[in-house]
N, C-alpha and C. Protein backbone atom coordinates (compact mmCIF):
# COMPACT_ATOMS: atom_id res chain seq x y z
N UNK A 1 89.29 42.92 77.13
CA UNK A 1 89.24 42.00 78.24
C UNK A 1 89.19 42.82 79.53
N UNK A 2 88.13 42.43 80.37
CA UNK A 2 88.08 43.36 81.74
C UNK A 2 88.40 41.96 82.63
N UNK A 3 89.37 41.92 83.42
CA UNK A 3 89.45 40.97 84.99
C UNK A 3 88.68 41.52 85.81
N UNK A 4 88.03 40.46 86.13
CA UNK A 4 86.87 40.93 87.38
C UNK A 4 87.79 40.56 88.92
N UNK A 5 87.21 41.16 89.78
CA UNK A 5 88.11 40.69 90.76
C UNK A 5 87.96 39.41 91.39
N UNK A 6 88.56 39.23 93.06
CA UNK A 6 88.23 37.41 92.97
C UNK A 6 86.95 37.45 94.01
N UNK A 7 86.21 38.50 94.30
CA UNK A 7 84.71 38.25 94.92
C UNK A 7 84.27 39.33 94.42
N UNK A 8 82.95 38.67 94.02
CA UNK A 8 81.90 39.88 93.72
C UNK A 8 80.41 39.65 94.20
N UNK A 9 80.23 41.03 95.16
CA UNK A 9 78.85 40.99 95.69
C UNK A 9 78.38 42.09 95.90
N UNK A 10 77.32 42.34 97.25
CA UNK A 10 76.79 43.73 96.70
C UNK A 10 77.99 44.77 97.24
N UNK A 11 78.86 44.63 97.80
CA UNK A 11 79.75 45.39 97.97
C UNK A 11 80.52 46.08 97.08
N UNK A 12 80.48 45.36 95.79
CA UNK A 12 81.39 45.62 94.39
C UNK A 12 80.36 45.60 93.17
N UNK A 13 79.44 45.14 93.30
CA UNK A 13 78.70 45.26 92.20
C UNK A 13 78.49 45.95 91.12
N UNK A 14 78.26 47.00 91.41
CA UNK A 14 77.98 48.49 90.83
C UNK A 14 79.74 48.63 89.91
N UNK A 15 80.55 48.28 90.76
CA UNK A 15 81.86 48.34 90.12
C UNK A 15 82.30 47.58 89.14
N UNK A 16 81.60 46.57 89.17
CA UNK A 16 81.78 45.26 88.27
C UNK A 16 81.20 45.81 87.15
N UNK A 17 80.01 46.26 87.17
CA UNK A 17 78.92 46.62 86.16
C UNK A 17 79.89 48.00 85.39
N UNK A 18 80.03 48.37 86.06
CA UNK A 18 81.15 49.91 85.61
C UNK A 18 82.30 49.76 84.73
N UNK A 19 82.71 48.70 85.31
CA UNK A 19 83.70 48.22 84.97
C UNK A 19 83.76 47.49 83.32
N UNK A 20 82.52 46.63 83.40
CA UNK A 20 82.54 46.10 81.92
C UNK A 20 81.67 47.34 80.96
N UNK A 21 80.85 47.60 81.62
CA UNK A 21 80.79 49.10 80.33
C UNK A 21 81.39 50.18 79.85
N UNK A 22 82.19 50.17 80.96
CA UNK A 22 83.42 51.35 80.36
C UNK A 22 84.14 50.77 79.25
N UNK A 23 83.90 49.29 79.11
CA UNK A 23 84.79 48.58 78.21
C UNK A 23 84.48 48.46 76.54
N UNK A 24 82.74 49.03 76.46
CA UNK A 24 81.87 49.07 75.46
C UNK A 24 81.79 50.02 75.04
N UNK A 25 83.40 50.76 74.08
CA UNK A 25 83.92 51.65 73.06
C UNK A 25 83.59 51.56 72.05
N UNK A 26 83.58 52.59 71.04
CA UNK A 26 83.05 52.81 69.30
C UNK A 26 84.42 51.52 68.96
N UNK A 27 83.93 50.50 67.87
CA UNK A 27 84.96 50.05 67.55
C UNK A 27 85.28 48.49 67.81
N UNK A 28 84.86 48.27 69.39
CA UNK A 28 84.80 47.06 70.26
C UNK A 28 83.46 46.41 69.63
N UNK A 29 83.99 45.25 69.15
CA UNK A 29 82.65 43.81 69.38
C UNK A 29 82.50 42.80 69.88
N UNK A 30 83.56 42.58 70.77
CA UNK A 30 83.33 41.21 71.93
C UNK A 30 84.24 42.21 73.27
N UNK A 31 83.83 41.93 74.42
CA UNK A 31 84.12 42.03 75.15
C UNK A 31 84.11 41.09 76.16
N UNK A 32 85.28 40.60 76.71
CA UNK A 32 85.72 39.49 77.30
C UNK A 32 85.72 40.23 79.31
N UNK A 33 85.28 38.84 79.96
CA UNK A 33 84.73 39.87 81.53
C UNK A 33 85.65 37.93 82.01
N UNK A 34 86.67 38.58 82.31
CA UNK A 34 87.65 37.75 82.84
C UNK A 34 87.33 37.00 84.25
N UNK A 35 86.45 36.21 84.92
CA UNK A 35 86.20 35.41 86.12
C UNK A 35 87.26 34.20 86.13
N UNK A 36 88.24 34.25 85.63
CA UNK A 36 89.01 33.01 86.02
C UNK A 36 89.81 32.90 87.43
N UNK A 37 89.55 34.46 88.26
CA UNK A 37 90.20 34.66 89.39
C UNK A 37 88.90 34.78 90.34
N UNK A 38 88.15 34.90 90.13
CA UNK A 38 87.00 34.95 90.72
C UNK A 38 86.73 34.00 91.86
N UNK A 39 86.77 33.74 92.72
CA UNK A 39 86.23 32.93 94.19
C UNK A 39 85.05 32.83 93.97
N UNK A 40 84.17 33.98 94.18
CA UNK A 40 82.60 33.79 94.65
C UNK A 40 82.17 35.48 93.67
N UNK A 41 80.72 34.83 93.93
CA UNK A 41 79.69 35.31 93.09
C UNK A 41 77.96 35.50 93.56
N UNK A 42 77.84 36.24 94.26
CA UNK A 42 76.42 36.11 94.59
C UNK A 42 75.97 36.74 93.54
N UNK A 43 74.29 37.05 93.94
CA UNK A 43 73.30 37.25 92.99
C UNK A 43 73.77 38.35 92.19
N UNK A 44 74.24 39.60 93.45
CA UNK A 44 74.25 41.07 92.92
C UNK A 44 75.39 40.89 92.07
N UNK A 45 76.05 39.90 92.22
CA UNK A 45 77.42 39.60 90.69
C UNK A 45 76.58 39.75 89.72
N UNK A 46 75.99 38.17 89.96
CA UNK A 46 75.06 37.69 88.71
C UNK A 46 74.26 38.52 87.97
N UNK A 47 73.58 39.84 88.43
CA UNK A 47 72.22 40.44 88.25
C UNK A 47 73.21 41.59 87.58
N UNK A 48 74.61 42.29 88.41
CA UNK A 48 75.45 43.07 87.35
C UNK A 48 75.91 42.57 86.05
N UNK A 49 76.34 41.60 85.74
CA UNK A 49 76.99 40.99 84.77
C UNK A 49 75.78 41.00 83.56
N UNK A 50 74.37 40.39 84.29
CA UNK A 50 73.48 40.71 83.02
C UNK A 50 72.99 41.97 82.67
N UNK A 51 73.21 43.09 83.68
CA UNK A 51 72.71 43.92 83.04
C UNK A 51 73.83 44.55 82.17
N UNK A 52 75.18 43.87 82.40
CA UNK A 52 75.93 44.75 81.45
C UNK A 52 76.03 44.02 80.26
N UNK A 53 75.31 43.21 80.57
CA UNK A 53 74.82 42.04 79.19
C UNK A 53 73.97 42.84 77.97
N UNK A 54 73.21 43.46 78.93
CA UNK A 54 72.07 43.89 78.28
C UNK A 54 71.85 45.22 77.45
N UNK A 55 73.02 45.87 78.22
CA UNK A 55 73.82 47.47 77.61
C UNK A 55 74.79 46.98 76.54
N UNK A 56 75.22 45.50 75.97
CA UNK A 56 76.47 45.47 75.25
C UNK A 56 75.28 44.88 74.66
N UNK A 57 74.26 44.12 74.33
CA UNK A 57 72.83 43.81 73.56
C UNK A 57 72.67 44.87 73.15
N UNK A 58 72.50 46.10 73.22
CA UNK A 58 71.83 47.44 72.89
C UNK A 58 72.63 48.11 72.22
N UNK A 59 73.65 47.84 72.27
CA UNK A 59 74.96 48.84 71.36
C UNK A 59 75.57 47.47 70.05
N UNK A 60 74.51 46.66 70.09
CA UNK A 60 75.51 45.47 69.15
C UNK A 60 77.13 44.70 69.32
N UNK A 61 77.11 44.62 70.92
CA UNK A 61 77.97 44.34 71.49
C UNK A 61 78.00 42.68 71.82
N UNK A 62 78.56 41.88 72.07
CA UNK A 62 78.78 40.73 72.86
C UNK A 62 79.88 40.94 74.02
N UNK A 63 79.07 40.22 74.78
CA UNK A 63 79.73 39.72 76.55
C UNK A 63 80.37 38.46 76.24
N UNK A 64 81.62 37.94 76.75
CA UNK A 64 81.69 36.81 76.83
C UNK A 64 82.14 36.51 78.28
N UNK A 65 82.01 35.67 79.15
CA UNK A 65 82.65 35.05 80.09
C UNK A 65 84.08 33.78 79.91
N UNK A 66 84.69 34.40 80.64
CA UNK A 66 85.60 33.40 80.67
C UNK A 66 85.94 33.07 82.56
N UNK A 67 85.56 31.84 82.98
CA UNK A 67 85.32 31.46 83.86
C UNK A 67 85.78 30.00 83.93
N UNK A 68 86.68 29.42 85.11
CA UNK A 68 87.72 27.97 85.66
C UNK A 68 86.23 27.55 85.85
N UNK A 69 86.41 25.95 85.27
CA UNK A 69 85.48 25.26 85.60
C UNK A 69 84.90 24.53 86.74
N UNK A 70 86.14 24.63 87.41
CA UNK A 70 86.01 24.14 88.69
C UNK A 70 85.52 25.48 89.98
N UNK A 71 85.09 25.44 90.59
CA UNK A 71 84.22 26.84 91.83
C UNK A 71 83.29 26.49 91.26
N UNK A 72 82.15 27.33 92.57
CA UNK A 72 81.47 27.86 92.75
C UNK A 72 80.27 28.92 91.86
N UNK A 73 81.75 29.66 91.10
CA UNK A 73 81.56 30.80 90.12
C UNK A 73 80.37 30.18 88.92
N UNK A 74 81.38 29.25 88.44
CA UNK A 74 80.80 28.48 86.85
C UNK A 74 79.31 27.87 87.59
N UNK A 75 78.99 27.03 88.93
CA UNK A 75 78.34 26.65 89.45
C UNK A 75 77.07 27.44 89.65
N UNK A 76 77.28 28.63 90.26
CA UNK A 76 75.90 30.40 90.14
C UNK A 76 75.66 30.33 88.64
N UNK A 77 76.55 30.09 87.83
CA UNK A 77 75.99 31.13 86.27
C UNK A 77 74.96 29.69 86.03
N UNK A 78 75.90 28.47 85.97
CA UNK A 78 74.60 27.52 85.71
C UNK A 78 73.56 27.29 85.80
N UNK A 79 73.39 27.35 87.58
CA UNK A 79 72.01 27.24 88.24
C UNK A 79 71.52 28.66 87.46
N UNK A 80 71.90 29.80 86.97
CA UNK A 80 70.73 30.88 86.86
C UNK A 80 70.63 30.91 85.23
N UNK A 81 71.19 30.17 84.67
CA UNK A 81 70.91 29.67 83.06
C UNK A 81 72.10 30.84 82.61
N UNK A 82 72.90 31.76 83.24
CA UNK A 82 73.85 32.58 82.18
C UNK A 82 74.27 32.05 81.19
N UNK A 83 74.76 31.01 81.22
CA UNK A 83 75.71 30.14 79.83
C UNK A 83 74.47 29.94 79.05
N UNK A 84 73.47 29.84 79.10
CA UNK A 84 72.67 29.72 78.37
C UNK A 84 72.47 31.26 76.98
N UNK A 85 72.40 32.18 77.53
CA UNK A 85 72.57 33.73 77.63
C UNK A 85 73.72 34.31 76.78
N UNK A 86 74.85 33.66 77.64
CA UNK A 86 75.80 34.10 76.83
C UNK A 86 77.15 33.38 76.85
N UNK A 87 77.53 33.25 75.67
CA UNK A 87 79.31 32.31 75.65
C UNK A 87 79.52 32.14 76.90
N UNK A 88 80.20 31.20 78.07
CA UNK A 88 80.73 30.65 78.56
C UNK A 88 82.44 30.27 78.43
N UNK A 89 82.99 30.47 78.85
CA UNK A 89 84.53 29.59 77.98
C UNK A 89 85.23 29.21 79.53
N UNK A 90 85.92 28.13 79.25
CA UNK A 90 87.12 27.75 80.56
C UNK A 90 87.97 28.66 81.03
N UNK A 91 88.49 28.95 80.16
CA UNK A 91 89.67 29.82 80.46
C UNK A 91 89.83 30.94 79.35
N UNK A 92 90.70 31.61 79.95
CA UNK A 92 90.91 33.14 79.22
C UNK A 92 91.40 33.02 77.52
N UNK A 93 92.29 32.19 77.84
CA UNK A 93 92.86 31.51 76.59
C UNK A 93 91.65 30.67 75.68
N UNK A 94 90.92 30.46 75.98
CA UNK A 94 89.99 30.19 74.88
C UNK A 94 88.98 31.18 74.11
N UNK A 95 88.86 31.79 75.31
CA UNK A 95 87.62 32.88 75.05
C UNK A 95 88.52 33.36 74.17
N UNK A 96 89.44 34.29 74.41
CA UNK A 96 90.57 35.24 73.38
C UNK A 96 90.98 34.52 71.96
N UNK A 97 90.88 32.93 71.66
CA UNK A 97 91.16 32.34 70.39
C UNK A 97 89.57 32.14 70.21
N UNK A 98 88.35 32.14 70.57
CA UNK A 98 87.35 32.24 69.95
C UNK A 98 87.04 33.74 69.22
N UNK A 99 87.70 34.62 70.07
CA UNK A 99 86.99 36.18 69.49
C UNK A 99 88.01 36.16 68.52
């Protein structure tokens, strides 16, 4: 499980992205990217998160999000189809009894 912090943009981006691949160890097969504290989310969130989507795709990894249904947050991944992409969950506590 990585907690993301509670804004992410291009200011943090790169860190976000860092952040969940450092998390993609020999051994690990879900990796959980904690947004339940999350405020806001622009693109450069959005555009990190998939590419660390796309590095945990390549190693036989899964991303999952766990993201409050209520913001903004859950609102960006929608409009850009993420849940489509990849697991979605309410809260932390679900994602963690799905894996």
């Amino acid at each position: 499980m990585v907690a993301l912090p509670a804004e992410i943009d291009v200011t943090n981006c790169d860190q976000v992205h860092d952040q969940l691949v450092a998390a993609f160890e020999p051994g690990v097969g879900i990796v959980i990217a904690d947004l339940t504290s999350t405020v806001f989310c622009d693109s450069s969130g959005v555009h990190a998160i998939m590419r660390a989507y796309e590095r945990a795709a390549a190693r036989d990894l899964q991303l999952w999000l766990a993201v409050s249904q209520d913001g903004s947050v859950r609102r960006v991944l929608q409009l850009t189809g993420v849940g489509r992409i990849m697991p979605v969950y309410p809260s932390l506590q679900e994602a963690m009894s799905a894996a």
